[in-house]
Protein backbone atom coordinates (compact mmCIF):
# COMPACT_ATOMS: atom_id res chain seq x y z
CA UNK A 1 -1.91 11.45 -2.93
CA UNK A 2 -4.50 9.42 -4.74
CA UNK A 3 -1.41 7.38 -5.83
CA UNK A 4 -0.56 6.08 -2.16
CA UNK A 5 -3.56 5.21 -2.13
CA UNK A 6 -3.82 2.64 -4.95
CA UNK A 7 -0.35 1.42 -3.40
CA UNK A 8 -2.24 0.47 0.28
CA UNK A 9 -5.31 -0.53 -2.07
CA UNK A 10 -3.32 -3.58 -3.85
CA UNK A 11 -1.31 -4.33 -0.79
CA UNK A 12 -4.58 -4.99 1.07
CA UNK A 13 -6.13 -6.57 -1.84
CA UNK A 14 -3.26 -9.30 -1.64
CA UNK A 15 -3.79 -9.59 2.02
CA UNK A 16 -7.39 -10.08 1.70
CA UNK A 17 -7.13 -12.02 -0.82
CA UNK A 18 -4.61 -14.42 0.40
CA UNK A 19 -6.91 -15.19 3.29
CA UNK A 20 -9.78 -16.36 1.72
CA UNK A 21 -7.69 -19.84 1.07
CA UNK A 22 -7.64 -19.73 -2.69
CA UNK A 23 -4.66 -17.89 -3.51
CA UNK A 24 -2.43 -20.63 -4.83
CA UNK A 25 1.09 -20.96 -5.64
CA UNK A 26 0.67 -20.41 -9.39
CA UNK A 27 -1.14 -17.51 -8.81
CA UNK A 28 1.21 -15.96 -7.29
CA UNK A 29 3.79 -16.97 -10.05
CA UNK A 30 1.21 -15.13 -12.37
CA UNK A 31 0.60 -12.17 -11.42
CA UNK A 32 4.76 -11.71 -10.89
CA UNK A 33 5.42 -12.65 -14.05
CA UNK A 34 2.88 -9.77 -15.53
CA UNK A 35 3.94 -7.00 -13.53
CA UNK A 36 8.08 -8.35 -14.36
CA UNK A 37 7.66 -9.43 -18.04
CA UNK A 38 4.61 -7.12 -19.29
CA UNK A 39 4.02 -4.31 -17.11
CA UNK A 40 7.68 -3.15 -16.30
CA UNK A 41 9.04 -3.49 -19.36
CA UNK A 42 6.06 -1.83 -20.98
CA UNK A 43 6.67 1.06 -18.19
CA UNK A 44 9.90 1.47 -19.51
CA UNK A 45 9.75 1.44 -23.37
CA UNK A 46 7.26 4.60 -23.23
CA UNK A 47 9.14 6.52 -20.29
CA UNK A 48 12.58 6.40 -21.68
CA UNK A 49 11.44 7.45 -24.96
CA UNK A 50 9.79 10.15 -23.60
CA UNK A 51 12.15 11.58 -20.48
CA UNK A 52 14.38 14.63 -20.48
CA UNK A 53 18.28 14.58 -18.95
CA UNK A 54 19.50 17.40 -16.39
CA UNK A 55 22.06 18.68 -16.66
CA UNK A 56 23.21 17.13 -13.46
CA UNK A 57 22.58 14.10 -15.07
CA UNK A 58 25.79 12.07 -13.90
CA UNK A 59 25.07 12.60 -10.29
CA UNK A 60 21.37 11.94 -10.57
CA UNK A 61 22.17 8.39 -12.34
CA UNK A 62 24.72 7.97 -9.74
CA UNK A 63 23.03 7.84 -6.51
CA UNK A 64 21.30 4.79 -6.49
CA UNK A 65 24.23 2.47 -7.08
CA UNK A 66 25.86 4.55 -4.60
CA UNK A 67 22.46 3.61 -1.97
CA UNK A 68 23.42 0.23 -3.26
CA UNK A 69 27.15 0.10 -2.28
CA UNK A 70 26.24 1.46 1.17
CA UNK A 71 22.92 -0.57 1.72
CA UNK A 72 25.24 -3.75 0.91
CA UNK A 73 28.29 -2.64 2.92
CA UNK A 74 26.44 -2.02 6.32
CA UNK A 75 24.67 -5.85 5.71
CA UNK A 76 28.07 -7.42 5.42
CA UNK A 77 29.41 -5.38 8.20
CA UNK A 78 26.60 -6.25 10.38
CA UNK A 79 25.89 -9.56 9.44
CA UNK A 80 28.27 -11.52 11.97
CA UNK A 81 27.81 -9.59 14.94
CA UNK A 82 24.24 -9.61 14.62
CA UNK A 83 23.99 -13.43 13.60
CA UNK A 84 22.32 -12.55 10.24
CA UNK A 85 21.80 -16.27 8.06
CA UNK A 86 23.10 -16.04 5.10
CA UNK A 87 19.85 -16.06 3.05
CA UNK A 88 18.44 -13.44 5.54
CA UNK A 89 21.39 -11.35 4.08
CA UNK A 90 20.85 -12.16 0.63
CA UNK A 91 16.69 -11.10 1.25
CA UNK A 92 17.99 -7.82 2.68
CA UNK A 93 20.37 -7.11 0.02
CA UNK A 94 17.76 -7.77 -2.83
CA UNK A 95 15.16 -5.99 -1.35
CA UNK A 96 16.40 -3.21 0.74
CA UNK A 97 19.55 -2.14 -0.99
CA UNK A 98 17.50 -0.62 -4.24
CA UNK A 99 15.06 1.94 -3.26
CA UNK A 100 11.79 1.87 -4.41
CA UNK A 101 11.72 4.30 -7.25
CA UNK A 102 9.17 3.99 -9.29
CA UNK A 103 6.15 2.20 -7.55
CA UNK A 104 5.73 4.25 -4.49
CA UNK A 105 8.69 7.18 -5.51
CA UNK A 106 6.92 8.63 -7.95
CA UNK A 107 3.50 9.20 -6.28
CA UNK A 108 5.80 10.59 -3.12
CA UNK A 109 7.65 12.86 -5.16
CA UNK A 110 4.52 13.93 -6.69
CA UNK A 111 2.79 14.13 -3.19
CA UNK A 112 6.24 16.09 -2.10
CA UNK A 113 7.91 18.36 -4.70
CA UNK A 114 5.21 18.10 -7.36
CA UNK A 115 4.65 16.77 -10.62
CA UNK A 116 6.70 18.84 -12.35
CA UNK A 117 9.87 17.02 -10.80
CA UNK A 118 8.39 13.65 -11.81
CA UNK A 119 10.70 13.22 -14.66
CA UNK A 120 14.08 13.61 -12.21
CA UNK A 121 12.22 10.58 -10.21
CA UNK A 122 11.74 8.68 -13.72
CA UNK A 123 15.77 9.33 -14.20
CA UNK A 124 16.53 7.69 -10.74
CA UNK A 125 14.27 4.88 -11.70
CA UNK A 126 15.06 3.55 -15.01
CA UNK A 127 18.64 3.99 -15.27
CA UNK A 128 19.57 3.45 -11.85
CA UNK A 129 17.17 1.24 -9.58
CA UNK A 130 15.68 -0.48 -12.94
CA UNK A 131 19.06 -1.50 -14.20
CA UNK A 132 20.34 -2.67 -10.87
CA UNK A 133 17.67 -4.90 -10.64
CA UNK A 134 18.45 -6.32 -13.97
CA UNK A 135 21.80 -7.20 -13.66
CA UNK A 136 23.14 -6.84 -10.06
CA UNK A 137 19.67 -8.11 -8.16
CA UNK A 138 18.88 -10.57 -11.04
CA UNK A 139 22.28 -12.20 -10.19
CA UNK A 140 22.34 -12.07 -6.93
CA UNK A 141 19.06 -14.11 -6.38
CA UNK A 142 19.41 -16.85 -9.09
CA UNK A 143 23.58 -17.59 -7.26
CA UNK A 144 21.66 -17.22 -3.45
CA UNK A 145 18.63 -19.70 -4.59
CA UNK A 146 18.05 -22.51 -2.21
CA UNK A 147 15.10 -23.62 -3.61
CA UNK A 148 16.39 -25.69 -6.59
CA UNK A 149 16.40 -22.81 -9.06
CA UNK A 150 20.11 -21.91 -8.63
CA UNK A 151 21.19 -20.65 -11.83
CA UNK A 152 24.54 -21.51 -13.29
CA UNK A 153 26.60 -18.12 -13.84
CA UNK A 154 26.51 -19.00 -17.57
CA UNK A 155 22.63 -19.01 -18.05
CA UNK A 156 22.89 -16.04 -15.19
CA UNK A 157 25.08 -13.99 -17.88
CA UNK A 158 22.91 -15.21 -21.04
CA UNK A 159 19.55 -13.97 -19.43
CA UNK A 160 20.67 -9.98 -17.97
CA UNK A 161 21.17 -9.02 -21.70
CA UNK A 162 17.88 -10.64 -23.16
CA UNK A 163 15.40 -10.01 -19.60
CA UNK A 164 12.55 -7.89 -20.91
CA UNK A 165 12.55 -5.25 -18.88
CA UNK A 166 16.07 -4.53 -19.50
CA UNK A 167 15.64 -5.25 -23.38
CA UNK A 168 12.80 -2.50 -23.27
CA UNK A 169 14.86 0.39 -21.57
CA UNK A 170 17.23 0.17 -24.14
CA UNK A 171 14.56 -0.21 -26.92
CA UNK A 172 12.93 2.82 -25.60
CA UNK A 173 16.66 4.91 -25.82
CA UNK A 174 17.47 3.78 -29.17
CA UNK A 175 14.34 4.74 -30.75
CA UNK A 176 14.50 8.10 -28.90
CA UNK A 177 14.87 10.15 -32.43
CA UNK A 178 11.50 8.55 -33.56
CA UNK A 179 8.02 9.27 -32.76
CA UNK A 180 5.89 6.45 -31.09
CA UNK A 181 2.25 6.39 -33.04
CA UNK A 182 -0.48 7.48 -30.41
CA UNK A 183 -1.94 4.58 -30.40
CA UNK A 184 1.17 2.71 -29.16
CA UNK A 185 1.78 5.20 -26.28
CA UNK A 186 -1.72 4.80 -25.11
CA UNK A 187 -1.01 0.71 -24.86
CA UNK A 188 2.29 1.46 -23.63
CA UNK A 189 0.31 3.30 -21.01
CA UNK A 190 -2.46 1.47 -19.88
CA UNK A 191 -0.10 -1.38 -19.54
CA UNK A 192 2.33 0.15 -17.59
CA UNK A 193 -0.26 1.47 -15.22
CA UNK A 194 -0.93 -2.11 -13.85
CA UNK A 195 2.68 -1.92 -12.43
CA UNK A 196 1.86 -0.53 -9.22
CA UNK A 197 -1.42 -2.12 -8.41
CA UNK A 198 -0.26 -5.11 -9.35
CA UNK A 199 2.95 -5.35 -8.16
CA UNK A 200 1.47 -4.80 -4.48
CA UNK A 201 -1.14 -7.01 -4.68
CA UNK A 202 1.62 -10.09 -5.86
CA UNK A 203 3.47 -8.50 -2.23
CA UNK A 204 -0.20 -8.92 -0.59
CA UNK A 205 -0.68 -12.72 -1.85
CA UNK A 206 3.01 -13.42 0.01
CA UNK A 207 2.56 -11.12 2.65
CA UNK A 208 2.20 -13.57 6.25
CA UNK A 209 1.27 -11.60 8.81
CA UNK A 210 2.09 -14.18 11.88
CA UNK A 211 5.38 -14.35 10.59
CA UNK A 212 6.27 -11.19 11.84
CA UNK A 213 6.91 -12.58 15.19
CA UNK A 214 9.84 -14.72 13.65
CA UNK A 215 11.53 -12.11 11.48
CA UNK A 216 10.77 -9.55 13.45
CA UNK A 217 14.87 -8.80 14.19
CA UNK A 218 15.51 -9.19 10.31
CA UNK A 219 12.63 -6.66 9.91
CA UNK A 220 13.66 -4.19 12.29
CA UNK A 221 17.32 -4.13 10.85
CA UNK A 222 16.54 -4.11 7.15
CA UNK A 223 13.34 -0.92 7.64
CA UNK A 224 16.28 0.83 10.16
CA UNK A 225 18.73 0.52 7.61
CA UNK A 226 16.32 1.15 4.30
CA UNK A 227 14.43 4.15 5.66
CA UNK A 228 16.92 6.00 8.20
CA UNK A 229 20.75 4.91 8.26
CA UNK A 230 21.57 3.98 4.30
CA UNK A 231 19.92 7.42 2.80
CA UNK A 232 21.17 9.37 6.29
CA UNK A 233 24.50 8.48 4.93
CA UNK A 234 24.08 9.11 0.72
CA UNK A 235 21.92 12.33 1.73
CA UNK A 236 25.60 13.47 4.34
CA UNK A 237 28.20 12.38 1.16
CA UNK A 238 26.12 14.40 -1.21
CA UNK A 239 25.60 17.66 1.30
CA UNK A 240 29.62 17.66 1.92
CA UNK A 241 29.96 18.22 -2.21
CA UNK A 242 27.40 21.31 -2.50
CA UNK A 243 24.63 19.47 -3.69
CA UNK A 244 21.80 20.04 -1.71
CA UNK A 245 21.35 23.45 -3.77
CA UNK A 246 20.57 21.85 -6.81
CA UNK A 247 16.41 20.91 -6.76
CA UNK A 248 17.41 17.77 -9.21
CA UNK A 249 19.31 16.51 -6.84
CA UNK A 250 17.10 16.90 -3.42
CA UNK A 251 14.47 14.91 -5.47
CA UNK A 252 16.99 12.39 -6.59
CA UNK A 253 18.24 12.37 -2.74
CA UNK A 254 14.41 11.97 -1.50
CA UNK A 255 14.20 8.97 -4.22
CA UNK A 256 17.19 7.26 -2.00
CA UNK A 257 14.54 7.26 1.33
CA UNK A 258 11.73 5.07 -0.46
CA UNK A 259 11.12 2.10 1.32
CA UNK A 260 12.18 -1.46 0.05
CA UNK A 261 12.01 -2.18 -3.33
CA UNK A 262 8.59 -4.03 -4.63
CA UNK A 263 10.23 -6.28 -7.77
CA UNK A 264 13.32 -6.65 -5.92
CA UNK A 265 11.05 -8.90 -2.85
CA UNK A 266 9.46 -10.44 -5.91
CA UNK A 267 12.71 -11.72 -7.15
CA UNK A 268 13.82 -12.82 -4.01
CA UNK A 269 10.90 -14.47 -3.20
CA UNK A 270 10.49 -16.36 -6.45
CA UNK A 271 13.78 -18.00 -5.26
CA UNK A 272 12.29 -18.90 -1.80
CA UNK A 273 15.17 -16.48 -0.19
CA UNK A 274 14.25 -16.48 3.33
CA UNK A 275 10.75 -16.23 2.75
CA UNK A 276 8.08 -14.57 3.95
CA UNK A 277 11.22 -11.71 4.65
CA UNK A 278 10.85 -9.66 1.58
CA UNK A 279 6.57 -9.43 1.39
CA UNK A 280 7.32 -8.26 4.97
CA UNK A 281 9.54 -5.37 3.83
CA UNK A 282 7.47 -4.14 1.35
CA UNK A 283 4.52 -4.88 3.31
CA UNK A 284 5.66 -2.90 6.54
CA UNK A 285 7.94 -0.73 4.94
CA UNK A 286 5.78 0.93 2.07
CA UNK A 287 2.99 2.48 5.06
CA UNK A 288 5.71 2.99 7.75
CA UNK A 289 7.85 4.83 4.90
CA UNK A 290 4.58 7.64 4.30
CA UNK A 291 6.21 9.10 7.91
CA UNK A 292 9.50 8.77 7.33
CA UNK A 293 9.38 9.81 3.89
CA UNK A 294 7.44 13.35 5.59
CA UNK A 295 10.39 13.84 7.66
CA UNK A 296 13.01 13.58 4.70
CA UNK A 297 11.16 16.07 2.75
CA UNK A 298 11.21 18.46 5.65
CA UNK A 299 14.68 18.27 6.01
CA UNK A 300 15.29 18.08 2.33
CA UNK A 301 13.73 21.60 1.95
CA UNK A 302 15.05 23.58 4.54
């Protein structure tokens, strides 16, 4: 539990710090580009050196694409009827549609099944959410951006292959069959464990509370859909094939109720989509989720 803890730590650090008046743009830039070009990728090159693969392996990997396909297919359905703007939808998508893995899963699947399972919610993370983000997310902000820093799809393809974090994951597989020295796990480490704190206190610096009152219909949709309707439905497809019997896959299935994704609102918000939207998902979302994450655990174990 002491790792919610640091999460609503940074958060409120952000917060607090964002209202004494000298948080500035480039600090903000700063401590994003640390926790998506040093941390993360430095997260990754230890943990998939390290990890073991279930045997249900396939269908592990396979739910959080599947959380994406249904995240994004209820936005476009809903988008019309519901007069969604287009970069509203874009925000949702980016930040909604990939579950939070690794920054808040693993402490809640610690917290809820135990540390013993933590390497099924490392699985979920890395080669699921992490390489979603990497391609998918990473292309779907730079073609959205609004703010001048639309990407052409030629840089957009040249950049997936050589982005950092993605370069790392499959570093950290290739070199699988040889040991890391010690000393290069424990920097690996300690500078992967600035991820989380980090990574909420960048959502913190963004994070405008008064807002709320002007997104507060985008809000509502994208927590309804992130924490109740999207894993309702990937937790019902997987029960109707069996699959609630395997443990692997009830902690892969609780992985699909985390709460909006931290680097995907950092992506999105670097690219000024619909901002403050996506600090206000992670900012709600990550304390509102502690409830409904309790509930999906419940049900998960009966």
């Amino acid at each position: 539990m002491s790792a919610l803890v640091v999460l609503l730590v940074g958060l409120a650090a952000g917060i607090a710090f964002r209202r004494t008046g000298k948080a500035s743009v480039d600090t903000q830039h700063a401590v994003t580009f640390w926790v998506l070009n040093i941390a993360l990728p430095a997260l990754a090159l230890r943990v998939m050196h390290e990890v073991h693969f279930p045997g249900s392996i396939v269908a592990v990997v396979a739910m959080p694409y599947i959380l994406f396909a249904v995240s994004a297919g209820l936005y476009m359905a809903i988008a019309r009827p519901l007069r969604l703007g287009r970069e509203a939808v874009y925000a949702l998508v980016a930040t909604t549609a990939v579950a939070n893995t690794s920054f808040v899963g693993i402490p809640m699947v610690t917290a809820f099944f135990g540390a013993g399972d933590v390497p099924i919610a490392v699985l979920v993370d890395q080669l699921g959410s992490f390489v979603l983000l990497n391609t998918v997310v990473t292309t779907l902000v730079a073609v959205a951006a609004s703010d001048g820093t639309r990407v052409a799809p030629r840089e957009i393809a040249r950049r997936i292959p050589t982005a950092p974090p993605l370069l790392a994951l499959v570093t950290g597989l290739a070199l699988r069959p040889v040991g890391y020295p010690g000393w290069l796990t424990e920097v690996l480490t300690r500078l992967g464990d600035t991820l989380t704190p980090l990574a909420l206190f960048a959502i913190g610096l963004q994070l405008e509370v008064s807002a709320v009152r002007r997104w507060w219909r985008e809000l509502v949709i994208g927590l309804t859909v992130k924490l109740l309707v999207a894993p309702g439905l990937v937790i019902a497809g997987y029960a109707l094939f069996g699959a609630l019997g395997d443990r692997a896959l009830r902690v892969t299935l609780f992985e699909a109720t985390m709460p909006p994704m931290v680097a995907g609102a950092l992506m999105a918000s670097r690219h000024d989509l619909a901002t403050p939207l996506p600090s206000m998902l992670v900012g709600v979302g990550v304390p509102v989720s502690i409830l409904t994450c309790a509930g999906w655990s419940f049900l998960l174990h009966l």
